[in-house]
N, C-alpha and C. Protein backbone atom coordinates (compact mmCIF):
# COMPACT_ATOMS: atom_id res chain seq x y z
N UNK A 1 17.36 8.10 24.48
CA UNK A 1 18.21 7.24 23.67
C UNK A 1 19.66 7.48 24.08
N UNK A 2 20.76 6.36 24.16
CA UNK A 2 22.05 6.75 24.64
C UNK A 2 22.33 7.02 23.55
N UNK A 3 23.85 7.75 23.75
CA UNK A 3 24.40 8.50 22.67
C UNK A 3 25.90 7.92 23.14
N UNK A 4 26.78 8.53 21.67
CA UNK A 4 28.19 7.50 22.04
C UNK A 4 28.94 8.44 22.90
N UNK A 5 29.87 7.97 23.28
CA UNK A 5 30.99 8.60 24.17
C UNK A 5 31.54 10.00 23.56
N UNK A 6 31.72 11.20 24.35
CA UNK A 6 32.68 12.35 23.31
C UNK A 6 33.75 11.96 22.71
N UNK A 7 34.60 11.01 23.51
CA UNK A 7 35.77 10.49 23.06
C UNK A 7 35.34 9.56 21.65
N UNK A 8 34.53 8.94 21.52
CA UNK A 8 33.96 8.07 20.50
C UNK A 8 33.91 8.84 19.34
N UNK A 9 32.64 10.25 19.25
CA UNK A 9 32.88 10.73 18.43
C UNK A 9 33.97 11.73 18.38
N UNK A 10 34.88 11.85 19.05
CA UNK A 10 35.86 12.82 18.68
C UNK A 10 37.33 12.18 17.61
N UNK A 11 37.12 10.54 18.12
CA UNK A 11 37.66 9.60 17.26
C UNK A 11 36.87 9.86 15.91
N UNK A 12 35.85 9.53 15.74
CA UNK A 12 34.66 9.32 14.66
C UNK A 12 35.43 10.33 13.73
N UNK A 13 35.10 11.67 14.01
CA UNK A 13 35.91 12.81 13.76
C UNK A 13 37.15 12.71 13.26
N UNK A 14 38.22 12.56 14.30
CA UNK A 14 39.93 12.29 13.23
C UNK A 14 39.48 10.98 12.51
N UNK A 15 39.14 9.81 12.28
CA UNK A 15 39.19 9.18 11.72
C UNK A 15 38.29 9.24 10.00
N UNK A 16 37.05 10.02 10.12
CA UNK A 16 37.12 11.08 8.73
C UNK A 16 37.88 12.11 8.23
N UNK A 17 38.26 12.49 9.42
CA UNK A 17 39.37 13.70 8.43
C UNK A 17 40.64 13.19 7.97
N UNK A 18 41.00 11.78 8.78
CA UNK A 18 42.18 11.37 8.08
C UNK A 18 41.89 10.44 6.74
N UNK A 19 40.89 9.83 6.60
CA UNK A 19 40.52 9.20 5.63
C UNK A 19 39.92 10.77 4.13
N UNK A 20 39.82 11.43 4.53
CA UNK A 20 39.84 12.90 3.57
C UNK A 20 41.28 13.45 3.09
N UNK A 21 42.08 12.74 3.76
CA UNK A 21 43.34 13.02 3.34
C UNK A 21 44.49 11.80 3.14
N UNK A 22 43.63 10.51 3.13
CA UNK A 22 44.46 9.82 2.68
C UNK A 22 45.04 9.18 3.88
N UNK A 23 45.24 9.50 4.88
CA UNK A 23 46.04 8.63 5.91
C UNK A 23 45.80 7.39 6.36
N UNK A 24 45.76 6.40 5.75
CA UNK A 24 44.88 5.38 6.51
C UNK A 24 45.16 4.65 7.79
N UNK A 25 46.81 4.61 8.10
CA UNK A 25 46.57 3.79 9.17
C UNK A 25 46.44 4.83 10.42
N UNK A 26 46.28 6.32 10.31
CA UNK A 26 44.98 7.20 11.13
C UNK A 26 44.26 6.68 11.33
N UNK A 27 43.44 6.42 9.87
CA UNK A 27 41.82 6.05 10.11
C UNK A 27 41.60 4.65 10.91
N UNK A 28 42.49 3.67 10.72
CA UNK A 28 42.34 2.61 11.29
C UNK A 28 42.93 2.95 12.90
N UNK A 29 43.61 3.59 12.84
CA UNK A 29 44.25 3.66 14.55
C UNK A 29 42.36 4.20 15.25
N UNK A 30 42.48 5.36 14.62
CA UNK A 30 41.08 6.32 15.54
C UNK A 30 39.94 5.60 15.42
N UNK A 31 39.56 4.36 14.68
CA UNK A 31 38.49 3.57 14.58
C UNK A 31 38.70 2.45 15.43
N UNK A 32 40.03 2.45 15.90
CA UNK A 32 40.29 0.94 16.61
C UNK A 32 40.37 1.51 18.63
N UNK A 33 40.32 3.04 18.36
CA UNK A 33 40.00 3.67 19.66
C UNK A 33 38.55 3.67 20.59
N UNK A 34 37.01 3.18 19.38
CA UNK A 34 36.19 3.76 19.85
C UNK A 34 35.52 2.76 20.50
N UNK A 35 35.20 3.10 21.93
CA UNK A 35 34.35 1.64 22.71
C UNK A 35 33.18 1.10 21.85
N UNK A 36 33.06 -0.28 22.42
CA UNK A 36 32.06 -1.20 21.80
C UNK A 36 31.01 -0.10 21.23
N UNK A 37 30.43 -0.23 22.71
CA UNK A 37 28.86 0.25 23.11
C UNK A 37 28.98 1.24 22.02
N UNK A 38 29.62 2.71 22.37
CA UNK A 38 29.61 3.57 20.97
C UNK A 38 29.79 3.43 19.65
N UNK A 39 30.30 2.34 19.05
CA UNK A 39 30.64 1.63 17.92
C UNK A 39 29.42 1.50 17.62
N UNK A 40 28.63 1.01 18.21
CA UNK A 40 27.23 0.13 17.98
C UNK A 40 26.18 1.16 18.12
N UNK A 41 26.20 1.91 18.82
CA UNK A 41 25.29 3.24 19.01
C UNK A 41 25.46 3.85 17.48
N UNK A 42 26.69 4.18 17.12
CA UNK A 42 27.18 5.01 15.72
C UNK A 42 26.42 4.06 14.25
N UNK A 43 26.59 2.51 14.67
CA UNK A 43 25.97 1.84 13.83
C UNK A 43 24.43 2.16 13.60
N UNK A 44 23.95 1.98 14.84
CA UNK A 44 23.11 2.16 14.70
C UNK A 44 22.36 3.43 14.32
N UNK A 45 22.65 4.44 14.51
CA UNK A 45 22.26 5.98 14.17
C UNK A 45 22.42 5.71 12.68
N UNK A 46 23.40 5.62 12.10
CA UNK A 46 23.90 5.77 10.71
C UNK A 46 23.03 4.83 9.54
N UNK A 47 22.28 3.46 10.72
CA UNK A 47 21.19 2.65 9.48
C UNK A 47 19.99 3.69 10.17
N UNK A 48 19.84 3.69 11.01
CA UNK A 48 18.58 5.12 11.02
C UNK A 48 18.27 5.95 10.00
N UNK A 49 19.78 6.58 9.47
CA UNK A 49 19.40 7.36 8.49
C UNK A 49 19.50 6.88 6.71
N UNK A 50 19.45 5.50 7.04
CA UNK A 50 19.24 5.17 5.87
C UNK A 50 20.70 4.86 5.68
N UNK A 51 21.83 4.40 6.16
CA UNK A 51 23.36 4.44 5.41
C UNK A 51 24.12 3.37 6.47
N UNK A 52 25.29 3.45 6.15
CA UNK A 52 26.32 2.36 7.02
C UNK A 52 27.51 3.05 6.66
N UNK A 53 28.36 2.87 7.64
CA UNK A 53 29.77 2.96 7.52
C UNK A 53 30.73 3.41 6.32
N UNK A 54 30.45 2.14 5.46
CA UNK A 54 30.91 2.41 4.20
C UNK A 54 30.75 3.50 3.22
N UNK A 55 28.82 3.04 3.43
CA UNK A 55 28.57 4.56 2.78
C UNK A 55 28.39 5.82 2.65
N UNK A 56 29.12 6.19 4.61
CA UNK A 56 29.51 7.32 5.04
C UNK A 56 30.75 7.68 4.69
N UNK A 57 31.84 6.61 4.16
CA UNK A 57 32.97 7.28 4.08
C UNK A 57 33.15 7.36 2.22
N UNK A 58 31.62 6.68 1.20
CA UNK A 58 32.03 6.90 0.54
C UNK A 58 31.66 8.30 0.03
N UNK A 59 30.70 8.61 1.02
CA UNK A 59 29.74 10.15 0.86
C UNK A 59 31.34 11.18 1.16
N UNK A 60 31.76 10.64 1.58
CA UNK A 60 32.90 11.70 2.46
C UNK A 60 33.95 11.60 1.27
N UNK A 61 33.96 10.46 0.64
CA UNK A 61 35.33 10.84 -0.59
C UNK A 61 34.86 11.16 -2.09
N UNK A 62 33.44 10.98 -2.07
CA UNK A 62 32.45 11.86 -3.27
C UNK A 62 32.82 13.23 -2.84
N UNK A 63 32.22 13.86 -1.43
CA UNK A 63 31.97 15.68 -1.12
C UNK A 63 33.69 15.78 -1.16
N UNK A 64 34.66 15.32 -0.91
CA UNK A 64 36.06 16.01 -1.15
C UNK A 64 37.38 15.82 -2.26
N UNK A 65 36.43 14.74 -3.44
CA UNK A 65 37.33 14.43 -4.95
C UNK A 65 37.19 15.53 -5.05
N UNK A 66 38.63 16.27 -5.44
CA UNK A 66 38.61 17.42 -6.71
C UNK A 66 37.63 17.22 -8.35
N UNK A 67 37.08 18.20 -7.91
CA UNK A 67 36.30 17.89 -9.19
C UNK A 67 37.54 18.47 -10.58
N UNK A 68 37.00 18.12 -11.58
CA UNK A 68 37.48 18.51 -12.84
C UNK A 68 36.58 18.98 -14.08
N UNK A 69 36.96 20.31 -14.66
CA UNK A 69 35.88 20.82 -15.57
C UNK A 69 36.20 20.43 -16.54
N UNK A 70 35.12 20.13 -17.85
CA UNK A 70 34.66 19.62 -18.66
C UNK A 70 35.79 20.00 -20.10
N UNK A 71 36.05 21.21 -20.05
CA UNK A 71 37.14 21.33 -20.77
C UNK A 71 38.69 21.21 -20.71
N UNK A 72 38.86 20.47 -19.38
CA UNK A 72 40.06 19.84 -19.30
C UNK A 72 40.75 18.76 -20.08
């Protein structure tokens, strides 16, 4: 099976960690870096496991909200 470019996911990469911190036009720069073919490879892996795009980055801003305890 091909796999995406290092450069692809190394984008993939800054472009979650900047979206974990809020930066967005990061996230849009490092998403607007990654070739087709790997774009589509990443798509595709990600409905493999049952998910898409979206609901990778909303998994990613669920695991890093500050949580808040109950007696706050």
């Amino acid at each position: 099976m091909p796999e995406p470019s290092l450069m692809a996911a190394g984008y993939l990469r800054d472009a979650l960690t900047a979206y974990q911190r809020g930066e967005t036009s990061t996230v849009i720069a490092a998403l607007m870096c990654i070739d087709e073919a790997s774009w589509h490879l990443i798509q595709t892996r990600l409905a493999q496991l049952a998910g898409s795009f979206p609901e990778l980055l909303e998994d990613v801003h669920e695991t890093t909200r500050p949580t808040t305890s109950p007696e706050s």
